[in-house]
PDB file of N, CA and C in Angstrom:
ATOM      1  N   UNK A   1     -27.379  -7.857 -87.986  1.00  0.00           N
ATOM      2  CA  UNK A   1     -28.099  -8.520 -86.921  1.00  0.00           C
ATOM      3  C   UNK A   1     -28.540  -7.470 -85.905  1.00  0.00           C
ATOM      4  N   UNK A   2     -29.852  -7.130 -85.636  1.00  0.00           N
ATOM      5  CA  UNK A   2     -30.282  -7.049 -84.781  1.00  0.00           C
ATOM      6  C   UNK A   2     -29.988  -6.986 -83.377  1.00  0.00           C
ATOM      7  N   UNK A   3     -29.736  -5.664 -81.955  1.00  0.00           N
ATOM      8  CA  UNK A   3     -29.616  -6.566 -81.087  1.00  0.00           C
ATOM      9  C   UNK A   3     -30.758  -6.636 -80.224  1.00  0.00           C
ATOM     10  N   UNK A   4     -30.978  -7.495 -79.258  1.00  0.00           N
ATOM     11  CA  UNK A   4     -32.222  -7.839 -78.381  1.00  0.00           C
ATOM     12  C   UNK A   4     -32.512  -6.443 -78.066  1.00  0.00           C
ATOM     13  N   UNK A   5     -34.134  -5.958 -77.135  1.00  0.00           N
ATOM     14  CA  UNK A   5     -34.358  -4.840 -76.369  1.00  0.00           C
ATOM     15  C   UNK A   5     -33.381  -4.959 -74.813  1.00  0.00           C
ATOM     16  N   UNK A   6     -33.747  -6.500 -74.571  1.00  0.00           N
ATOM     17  CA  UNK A   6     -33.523  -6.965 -72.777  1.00  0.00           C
ATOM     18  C   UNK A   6     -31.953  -6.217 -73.122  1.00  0.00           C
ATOM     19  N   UNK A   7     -30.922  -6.936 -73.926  1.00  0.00           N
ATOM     20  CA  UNK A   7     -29.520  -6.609 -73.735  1.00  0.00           C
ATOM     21  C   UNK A   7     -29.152  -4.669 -73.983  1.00  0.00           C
ATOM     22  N   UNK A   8     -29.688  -3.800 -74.547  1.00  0.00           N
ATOM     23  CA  UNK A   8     -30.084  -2.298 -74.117  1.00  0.00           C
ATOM     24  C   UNK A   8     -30.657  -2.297 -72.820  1.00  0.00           C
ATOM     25  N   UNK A   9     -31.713  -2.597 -72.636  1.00  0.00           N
ATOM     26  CA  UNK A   9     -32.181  -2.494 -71.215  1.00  0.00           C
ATOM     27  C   UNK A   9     -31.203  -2.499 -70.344  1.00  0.00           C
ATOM     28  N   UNK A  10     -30.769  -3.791 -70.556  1.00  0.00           N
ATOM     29  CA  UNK A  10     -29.597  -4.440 -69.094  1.00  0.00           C
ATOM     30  C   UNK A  10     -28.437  -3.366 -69.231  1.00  0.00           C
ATOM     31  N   UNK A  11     -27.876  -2.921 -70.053  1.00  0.00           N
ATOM     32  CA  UNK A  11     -27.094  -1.905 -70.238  1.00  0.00           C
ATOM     33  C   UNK A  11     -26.940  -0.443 -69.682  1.00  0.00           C
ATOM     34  N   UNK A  12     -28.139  -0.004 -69.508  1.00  0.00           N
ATOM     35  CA  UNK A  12     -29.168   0.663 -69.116  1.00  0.00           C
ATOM     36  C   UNK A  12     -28.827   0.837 -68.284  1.00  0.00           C
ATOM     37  N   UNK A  13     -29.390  -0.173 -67.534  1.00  0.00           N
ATOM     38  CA  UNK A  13     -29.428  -0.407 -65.915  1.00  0.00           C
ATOM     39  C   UNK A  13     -28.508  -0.579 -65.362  1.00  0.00           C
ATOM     40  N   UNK A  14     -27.358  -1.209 -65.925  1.00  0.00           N
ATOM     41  CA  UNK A  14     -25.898  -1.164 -65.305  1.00  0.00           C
ATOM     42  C   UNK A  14     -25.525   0.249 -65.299  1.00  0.00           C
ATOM     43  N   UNK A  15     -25.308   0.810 -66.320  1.00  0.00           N
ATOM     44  CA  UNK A  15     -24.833   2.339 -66.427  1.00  0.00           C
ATOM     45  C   UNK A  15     -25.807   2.788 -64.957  1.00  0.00           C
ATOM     46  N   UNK A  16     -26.918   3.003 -65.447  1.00  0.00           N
ATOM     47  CA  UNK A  16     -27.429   3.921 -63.819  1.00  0.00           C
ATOM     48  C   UNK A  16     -27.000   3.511 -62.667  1.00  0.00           C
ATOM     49  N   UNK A  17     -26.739   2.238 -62.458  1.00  0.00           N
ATOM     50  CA  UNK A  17     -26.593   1.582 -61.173  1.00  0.00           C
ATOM     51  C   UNK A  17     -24.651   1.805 -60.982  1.00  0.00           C
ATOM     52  N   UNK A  18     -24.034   1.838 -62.005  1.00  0.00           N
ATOM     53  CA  UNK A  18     -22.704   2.426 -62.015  1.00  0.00           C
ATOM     54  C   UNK A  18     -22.786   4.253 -61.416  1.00  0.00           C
ATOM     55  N   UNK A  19     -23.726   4.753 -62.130  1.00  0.00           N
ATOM     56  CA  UNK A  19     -23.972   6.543 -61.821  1.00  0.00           C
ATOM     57  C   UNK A  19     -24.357   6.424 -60.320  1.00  0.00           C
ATOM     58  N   UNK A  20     -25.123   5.712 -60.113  1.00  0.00           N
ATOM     59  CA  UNK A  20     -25.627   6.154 -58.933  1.00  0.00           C
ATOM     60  C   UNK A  20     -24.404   5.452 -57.666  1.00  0.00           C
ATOM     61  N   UNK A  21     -24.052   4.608 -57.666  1.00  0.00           N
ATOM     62  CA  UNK A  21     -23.045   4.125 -56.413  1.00  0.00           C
ATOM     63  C   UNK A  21     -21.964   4.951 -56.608  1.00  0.00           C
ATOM     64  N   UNK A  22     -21.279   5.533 -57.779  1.00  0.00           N
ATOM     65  CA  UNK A  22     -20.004   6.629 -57.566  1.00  0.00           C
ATOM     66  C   UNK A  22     -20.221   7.894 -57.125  1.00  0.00           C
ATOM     67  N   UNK A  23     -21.270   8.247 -57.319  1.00  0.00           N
ATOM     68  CA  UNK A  23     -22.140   9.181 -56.847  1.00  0.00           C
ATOM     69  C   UNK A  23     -22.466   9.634 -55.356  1.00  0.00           C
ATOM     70  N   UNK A  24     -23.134   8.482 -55.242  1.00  0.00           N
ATOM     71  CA  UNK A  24     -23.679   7.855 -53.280  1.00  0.00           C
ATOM     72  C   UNK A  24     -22.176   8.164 -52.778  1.00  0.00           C
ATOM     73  N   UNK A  25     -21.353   7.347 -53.065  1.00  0.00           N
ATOM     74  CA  UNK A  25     -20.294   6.742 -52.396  1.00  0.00           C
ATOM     75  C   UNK A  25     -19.403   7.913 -51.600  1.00  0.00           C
ATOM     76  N   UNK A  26     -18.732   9.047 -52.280  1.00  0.00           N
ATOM     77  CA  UNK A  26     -18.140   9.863 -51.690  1.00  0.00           C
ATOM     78  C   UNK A  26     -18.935  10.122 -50.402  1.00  0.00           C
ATOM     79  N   UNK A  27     -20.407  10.748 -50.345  1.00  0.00           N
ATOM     80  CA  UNK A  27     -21.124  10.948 -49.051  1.00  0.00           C
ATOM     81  C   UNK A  27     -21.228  10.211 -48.218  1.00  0.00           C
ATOM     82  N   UNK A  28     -21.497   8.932 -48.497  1.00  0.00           N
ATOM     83  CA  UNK A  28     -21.489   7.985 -47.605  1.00  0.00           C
ATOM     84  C   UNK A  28     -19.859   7.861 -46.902  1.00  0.00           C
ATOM     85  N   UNK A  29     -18.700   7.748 -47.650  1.00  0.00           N
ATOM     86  CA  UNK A  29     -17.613   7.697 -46.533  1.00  0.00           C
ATOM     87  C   UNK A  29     -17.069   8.644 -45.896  1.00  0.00           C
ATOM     88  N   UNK A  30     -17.609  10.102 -46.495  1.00  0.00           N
ATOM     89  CA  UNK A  30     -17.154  11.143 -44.983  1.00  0.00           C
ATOM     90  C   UNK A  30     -18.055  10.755 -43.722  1.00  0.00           C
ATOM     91  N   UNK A  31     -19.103  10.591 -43.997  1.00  0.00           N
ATOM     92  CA  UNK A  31     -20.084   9.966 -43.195  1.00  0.00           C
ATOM     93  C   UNK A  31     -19.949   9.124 -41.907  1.00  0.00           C
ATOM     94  N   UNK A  32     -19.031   8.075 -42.521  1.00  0.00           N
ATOM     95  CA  UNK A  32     -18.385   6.986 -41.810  1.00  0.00           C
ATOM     96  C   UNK A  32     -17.147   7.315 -41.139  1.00  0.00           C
ATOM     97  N   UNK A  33     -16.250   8.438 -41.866  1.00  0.00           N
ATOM     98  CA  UNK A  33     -15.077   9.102 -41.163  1.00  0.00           C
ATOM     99  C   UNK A  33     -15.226  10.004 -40.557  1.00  0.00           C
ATOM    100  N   UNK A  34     -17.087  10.241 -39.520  1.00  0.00           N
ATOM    101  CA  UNK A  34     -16.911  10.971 -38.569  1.00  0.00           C
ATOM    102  C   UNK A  34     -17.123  11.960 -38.494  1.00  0.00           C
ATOM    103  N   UNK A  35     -17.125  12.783 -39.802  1.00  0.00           N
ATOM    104  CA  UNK A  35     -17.445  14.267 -40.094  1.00  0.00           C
ATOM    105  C   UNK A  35     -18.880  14.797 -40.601  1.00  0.00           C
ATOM    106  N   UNK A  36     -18.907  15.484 -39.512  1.00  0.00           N
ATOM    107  CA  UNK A  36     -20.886  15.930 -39.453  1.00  0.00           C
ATOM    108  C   UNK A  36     -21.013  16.518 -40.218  1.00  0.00           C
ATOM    109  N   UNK A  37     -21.890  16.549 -40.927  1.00  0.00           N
ATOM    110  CA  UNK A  37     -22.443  17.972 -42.421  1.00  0.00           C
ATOM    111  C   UNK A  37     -22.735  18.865 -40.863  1.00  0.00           C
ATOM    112  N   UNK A  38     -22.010  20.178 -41.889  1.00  0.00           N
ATOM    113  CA  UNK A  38     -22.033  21.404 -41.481  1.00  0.00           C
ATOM    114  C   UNK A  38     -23.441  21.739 -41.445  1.00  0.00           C
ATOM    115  N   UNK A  39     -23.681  22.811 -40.460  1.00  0.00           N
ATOM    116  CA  UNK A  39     -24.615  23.336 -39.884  1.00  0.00           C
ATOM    117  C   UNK A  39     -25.545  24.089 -41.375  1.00  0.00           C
ATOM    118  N   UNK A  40     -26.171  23.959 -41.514  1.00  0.00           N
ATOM    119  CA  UNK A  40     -27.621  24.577 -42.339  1.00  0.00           C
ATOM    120  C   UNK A  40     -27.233  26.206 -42.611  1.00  0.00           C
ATOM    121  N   UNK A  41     -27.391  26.654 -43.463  1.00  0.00           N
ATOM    122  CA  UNK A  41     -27.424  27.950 -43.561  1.00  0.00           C
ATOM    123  C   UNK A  41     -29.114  28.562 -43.446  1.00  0.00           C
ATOM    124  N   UNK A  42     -29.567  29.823 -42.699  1.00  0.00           N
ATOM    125  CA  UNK A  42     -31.422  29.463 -43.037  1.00  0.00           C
ATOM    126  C   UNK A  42     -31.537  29.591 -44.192  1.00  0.00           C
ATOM    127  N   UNK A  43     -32.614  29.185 -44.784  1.00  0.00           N
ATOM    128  CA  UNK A  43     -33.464  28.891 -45.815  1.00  0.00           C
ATOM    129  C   UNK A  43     -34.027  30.254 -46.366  1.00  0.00           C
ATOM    130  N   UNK A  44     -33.447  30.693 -47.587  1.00  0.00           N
ATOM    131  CA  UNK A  44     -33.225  31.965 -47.743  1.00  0.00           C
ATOM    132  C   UNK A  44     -34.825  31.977 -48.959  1.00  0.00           C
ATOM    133  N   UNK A  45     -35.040  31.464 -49.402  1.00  0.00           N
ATOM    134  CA  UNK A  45     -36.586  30.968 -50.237  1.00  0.00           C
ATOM    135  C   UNK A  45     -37.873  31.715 -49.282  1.00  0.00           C
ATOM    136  N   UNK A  46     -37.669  30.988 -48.160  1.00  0.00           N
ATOM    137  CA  UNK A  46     -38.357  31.153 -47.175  1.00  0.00           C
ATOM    138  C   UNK A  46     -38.405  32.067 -45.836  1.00  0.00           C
ATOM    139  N   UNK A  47     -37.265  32.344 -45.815  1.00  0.00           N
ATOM    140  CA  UNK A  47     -36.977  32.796 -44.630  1.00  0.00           C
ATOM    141  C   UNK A  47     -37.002  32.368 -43.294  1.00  0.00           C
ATOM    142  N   UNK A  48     -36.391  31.067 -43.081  1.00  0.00           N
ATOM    143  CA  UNK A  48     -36.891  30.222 -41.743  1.00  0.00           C
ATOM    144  C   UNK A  48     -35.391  29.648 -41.558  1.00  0.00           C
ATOM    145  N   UNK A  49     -35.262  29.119 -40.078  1.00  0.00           N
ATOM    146  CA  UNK A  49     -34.021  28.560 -39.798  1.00  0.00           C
ATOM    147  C   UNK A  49     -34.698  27.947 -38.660  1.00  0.00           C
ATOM    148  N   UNK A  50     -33.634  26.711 -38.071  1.00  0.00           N
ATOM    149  CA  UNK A  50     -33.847  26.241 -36.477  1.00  0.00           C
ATOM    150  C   UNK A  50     -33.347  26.731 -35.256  1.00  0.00           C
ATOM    151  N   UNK A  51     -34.299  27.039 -34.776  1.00  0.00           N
ATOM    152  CA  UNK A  51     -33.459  27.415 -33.659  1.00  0.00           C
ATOM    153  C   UNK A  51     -33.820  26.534 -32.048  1.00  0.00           C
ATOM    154  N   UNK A  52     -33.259  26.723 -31.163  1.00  0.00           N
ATOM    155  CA  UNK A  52     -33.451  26.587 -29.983  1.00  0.00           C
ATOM    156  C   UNK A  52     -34.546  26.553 -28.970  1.00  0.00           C
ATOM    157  N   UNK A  53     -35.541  25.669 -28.483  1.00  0.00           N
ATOM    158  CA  UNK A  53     -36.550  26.233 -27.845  1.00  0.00           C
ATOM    159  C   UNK A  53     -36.704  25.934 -26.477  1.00  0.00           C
ATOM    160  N   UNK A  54     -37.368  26.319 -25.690  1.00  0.00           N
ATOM    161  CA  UNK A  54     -37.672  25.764 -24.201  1.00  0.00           C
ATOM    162  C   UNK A  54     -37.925  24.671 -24.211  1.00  0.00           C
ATOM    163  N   UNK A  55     -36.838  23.348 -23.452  1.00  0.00           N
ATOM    164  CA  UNK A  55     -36.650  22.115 -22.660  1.00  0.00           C
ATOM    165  C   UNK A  55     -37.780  21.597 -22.305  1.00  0.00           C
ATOM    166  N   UNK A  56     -38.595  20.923 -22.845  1.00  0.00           N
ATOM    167  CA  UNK A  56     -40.274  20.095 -22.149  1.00  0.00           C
ATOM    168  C   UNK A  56     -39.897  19.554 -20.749  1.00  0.00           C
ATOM    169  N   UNK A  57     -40.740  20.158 -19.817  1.00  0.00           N
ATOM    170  CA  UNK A  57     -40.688  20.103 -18.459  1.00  0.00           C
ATOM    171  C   UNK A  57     -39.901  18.562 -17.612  1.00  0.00           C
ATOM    172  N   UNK A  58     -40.589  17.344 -18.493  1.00  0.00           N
ATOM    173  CA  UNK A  58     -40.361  15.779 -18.132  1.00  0.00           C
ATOM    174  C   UNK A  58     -39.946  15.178 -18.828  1.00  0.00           C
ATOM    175  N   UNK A  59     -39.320  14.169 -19.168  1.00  0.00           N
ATOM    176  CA  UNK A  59     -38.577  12.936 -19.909  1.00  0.00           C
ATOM    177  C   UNK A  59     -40.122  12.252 -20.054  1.00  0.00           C
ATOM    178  N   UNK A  60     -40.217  12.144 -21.468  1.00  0.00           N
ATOM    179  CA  UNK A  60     -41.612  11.309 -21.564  1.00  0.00           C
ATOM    180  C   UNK A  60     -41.960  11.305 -23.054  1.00  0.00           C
ATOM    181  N   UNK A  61     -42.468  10.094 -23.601  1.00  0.00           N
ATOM    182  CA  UNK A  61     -42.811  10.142 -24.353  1.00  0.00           C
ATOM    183  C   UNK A  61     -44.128   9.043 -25.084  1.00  0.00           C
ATOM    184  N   UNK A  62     -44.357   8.946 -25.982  1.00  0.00           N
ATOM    185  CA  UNK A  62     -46.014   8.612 -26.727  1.00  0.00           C
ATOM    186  C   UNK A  62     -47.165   9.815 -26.002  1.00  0.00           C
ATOM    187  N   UNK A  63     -46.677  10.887 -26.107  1.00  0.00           N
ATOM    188  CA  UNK A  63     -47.323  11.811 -25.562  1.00  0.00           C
ATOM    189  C   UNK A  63     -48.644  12.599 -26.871  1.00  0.00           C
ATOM    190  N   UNK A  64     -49.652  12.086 -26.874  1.00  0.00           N
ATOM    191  CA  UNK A  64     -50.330  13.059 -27.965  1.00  0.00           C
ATOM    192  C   UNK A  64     -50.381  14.528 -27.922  1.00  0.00           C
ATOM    193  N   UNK A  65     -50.409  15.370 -28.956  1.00  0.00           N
ATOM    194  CA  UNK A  65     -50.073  16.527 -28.707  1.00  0.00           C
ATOM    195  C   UNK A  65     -50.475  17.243 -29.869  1.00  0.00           C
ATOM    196  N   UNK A  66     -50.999  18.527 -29.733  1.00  0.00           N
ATOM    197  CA  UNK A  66     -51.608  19.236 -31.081  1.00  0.00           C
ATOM    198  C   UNK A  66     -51.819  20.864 -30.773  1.00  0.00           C
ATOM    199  N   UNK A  67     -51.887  20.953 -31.519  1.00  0.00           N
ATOM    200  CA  UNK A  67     -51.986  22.867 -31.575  1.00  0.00           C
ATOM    201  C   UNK A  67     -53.444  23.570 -32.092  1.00  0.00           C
ATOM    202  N   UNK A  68     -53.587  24.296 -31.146  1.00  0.00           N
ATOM    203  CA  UNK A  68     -54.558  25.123 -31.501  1.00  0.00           C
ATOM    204  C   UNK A  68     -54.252  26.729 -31.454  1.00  0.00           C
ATOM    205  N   UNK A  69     -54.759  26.980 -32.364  1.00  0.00           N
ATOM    206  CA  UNK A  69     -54.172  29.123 -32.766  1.00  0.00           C
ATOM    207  C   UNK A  69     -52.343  28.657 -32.262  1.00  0.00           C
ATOM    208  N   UNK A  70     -52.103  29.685 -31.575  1.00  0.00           N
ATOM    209  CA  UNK A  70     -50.421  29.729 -31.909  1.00  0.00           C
ATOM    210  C   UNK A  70     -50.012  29.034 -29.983  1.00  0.00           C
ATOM    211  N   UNK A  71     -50.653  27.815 -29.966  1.00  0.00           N
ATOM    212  CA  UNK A  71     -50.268  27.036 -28.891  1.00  0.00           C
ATOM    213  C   UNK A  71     -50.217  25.548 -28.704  1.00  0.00           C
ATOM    214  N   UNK A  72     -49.076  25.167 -28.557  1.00  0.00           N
ATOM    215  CA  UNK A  72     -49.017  23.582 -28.540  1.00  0.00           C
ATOM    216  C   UNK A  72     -49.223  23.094 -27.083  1.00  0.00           C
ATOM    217  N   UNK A  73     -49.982  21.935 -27.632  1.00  0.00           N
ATOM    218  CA  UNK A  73     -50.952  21.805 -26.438  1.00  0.00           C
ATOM    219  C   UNK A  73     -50.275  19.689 -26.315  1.00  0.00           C
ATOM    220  N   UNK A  74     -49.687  19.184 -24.811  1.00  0.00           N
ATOM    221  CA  UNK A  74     -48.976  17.938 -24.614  1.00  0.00           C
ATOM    222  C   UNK A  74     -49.531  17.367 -23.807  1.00  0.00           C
ATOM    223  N   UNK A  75     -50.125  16.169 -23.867  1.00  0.00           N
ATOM    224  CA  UNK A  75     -51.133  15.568 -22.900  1.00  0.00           C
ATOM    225  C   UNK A  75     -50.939  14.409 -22.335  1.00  0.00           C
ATOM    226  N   UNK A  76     -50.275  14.033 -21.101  1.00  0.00           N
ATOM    227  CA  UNK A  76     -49.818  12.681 -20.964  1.00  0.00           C
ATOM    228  C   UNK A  76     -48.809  11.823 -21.204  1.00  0.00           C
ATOM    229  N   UNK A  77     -48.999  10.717 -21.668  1.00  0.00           N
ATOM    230  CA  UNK A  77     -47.381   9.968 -22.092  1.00  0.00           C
ATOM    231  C   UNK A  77     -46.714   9.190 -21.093  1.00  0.00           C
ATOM    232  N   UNK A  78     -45.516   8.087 -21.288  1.00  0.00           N
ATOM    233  CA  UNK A  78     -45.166   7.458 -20.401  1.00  0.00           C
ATOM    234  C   UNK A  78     -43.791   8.369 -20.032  1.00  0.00           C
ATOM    235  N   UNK A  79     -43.193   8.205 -18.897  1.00  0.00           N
ATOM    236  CA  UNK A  79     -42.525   8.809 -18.333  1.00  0.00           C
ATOM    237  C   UNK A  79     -41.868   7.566 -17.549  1.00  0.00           C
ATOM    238  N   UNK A  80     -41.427   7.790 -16.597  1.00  0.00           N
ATOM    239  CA  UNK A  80     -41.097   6.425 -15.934  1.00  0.00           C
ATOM    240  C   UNK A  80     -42.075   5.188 -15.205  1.00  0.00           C
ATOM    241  N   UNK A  81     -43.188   6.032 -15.332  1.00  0.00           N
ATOM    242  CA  UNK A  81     -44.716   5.368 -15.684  1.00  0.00           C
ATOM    243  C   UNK A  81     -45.738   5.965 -16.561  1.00  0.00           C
ATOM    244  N   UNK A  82     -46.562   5.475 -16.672  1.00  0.00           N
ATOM    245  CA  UNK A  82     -47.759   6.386 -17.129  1.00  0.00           C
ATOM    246  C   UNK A  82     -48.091   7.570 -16.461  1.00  0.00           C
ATOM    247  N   UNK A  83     -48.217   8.774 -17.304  1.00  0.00           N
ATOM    248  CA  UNK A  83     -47.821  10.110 -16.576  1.00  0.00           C
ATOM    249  C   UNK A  83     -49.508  10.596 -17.205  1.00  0.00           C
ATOM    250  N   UNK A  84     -50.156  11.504 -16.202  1.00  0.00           N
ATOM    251  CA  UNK A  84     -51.265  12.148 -16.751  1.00  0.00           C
ATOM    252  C   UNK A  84     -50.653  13.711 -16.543  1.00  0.00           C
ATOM    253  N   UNK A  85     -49.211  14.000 -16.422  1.00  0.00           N
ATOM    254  CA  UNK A  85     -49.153  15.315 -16.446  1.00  0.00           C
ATOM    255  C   UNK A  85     -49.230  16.194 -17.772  1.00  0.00           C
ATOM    256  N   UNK A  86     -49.827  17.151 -17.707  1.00  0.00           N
ATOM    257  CA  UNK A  86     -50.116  17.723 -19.142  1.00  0.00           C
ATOM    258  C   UNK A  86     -49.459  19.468 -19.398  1.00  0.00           C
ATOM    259  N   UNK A  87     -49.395  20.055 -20.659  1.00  0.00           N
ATOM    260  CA  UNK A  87     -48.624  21.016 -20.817  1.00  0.00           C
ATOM    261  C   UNK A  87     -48.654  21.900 -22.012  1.00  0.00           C
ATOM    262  N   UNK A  88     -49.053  23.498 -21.703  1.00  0.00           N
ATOM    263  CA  UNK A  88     -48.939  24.171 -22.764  1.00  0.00           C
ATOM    264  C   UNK A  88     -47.906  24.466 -23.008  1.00  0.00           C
ATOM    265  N   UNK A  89     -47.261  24.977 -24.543  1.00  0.00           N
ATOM    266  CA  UNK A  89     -46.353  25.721 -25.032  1.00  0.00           C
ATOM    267  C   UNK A  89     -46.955  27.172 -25.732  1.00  0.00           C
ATOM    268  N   UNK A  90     -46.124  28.477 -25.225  1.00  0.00           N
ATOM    269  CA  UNK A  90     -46.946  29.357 -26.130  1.00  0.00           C
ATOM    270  C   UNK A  90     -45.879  29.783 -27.035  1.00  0.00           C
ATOM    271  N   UNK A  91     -44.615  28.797 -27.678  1.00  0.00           N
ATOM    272  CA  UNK A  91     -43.595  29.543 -27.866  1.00  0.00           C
ATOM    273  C   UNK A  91     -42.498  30.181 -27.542  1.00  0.00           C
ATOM    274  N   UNK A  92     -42.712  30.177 -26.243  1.00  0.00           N
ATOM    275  CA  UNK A  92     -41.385  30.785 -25.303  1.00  0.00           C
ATOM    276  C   UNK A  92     -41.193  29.316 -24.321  1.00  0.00           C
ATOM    277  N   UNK A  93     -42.546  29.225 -23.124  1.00  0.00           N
ATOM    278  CA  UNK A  93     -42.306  28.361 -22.825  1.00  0.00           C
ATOM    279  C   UNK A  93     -43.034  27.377 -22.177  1.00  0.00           C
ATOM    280  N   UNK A  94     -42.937  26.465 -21.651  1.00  0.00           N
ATOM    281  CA  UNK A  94     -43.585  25.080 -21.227  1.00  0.00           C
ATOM    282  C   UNK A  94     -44.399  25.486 -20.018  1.00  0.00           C
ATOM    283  N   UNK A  95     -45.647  25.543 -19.709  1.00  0.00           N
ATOM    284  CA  UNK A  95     -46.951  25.931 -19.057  1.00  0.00           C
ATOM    285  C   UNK A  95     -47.507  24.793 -17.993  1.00  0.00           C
ATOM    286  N   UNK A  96     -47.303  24.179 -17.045  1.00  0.00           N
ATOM    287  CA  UNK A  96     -48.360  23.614 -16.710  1.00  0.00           C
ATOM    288  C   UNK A  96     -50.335  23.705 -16.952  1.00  0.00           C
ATOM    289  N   UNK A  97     -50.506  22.692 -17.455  1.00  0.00           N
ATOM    290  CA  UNK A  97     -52.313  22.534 -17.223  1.00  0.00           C
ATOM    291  C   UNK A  97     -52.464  21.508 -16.511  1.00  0.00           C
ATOM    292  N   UNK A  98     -54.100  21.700 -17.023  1.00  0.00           N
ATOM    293  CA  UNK A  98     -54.944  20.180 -16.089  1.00  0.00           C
ATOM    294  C   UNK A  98     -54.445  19.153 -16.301  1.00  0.00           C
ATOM    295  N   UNK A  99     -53.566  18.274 -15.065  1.00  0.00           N
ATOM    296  CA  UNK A  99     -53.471  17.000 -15.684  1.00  0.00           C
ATOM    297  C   UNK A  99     -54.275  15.677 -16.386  1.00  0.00           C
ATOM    298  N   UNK A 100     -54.053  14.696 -16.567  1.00  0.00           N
ATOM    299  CA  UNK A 100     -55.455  14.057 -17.325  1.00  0.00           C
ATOM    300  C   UNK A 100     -56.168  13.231 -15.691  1.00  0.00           C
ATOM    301  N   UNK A 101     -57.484  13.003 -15.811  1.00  0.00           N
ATOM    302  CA  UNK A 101     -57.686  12.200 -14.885  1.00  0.00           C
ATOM    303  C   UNK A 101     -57.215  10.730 -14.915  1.00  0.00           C
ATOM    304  N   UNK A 102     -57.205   9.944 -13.260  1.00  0.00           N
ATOM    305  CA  UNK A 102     -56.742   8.931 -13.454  1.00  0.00           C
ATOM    306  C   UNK A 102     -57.906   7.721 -13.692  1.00  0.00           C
TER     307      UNK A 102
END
């Protein structure tokens, strides 16, 4: 006798769905017991890591913002109101510009 495709299939799918939750599971409960994944080693492929940068001048945010050549450029945003204050970055650090008009 023959057996069905569906009953392989379903078999299938239990097994993966068995692989994958014993799997998940260890990560997920250090997770829950509090313990932070360790800090990143840099990215040795690439050569890049995170680091630290200069504090944006105001608490604010929906701020549009974009870069041109090697400067990020922050325009506006709510703050504890609607803020038209605006702001370069050249990388080191936070610049006043033109604010936006009102």
């Amino acid at each position: 006798m023959k057996k069905p495709k569906t009953t392989l299939l379903c078999r299938a799918a239990f097994c993966l769905l068995w692989f994958l939750l014993f799997t998940t599971l260890p990560a997920a409960a250090q997770s829950r017991d509090g313990n932070a994944p360790q800090a990143a080693e840099p990215d040795t492929l690439f050569n890049c890591s995170w680091s630290a940068a200069a504090v944006y001048p105001i608490t604010v945010l929906d701020n549009p913002m974009t870069a041109v050549g090697s400067n990020l450029y922050s325009f506006g945003g709510v703050s504890t109101a609607i803020t038209g204050s605006s702001y370069k970055f050249d990388g080191t650090s936070w610049t006043p510009i033109a604010p936006l008009p009102v």
